[in-house]
Protein backbone atom coordinates (compact mmCIF):
# COMPACT_ATOMS: atom_id res chain seq x y z
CA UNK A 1 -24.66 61.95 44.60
CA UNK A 2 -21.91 64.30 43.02
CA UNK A 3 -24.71 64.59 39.73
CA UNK A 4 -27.22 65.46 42.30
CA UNK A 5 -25.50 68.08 43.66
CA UNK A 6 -24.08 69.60 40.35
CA UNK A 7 -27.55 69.47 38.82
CA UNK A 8 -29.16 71.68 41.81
CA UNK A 9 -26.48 74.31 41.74
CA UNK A 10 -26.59 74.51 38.02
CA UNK A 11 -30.44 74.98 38.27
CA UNK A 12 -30.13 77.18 40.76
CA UNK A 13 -27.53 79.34 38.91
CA UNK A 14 -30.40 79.08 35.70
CA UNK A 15 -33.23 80.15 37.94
CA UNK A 16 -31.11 82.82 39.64
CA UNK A 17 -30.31 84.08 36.01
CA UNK A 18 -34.13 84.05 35.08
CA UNK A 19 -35.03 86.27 38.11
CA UNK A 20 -32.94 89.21 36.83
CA UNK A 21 -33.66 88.62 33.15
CA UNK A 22 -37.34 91.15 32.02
CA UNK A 23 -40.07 89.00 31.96
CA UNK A 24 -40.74 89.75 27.80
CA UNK A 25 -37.34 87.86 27.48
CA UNK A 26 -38.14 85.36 29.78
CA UNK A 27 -41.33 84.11 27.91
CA UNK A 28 -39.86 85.17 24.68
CA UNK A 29 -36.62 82.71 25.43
CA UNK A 30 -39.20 80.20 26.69
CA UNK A 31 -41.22 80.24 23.83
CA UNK A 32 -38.24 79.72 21.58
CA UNK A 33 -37.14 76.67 23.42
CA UNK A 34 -40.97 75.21 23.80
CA UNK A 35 -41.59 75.71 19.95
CA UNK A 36 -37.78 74.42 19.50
CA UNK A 37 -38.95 70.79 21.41
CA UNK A 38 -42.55 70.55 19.73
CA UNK A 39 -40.19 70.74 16.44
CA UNK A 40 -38.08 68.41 18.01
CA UNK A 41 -40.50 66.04 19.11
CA UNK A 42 -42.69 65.65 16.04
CA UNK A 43 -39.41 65.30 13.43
CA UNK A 44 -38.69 62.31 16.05
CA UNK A 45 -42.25 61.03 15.74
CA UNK A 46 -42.40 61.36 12.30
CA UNK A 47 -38.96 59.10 11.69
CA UNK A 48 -39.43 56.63 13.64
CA UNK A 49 -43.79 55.74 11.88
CA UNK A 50 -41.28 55.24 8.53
CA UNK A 51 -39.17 52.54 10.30
């Protein structure tokens, strides 16, 4: 229940910070971290067709 908790107020602190933050930056940081896990995801793809 504690995790619960902690995870809502720390989403809600991310959220709060992405209200303030100019909506270039916004998508530009969300970009980043979507073309970040694509990379992420197909390097983890890609090791585990070898094994």
């Amino acid at each position: 229940m504690l995790f619960i908790v902690a995870a809502l107020a720390l989403m809600g602190v991310l959220l709060g910070a992405a209200a303030h933050t100019p909506l270039p930056l916004f998508l530009a940081a969300g970009g980043a971290i979507g073309a970040w896990l694509l990379v992420f995801f197909i390097r983890e793809r890609a090791g585990h067709k070898g094994s």
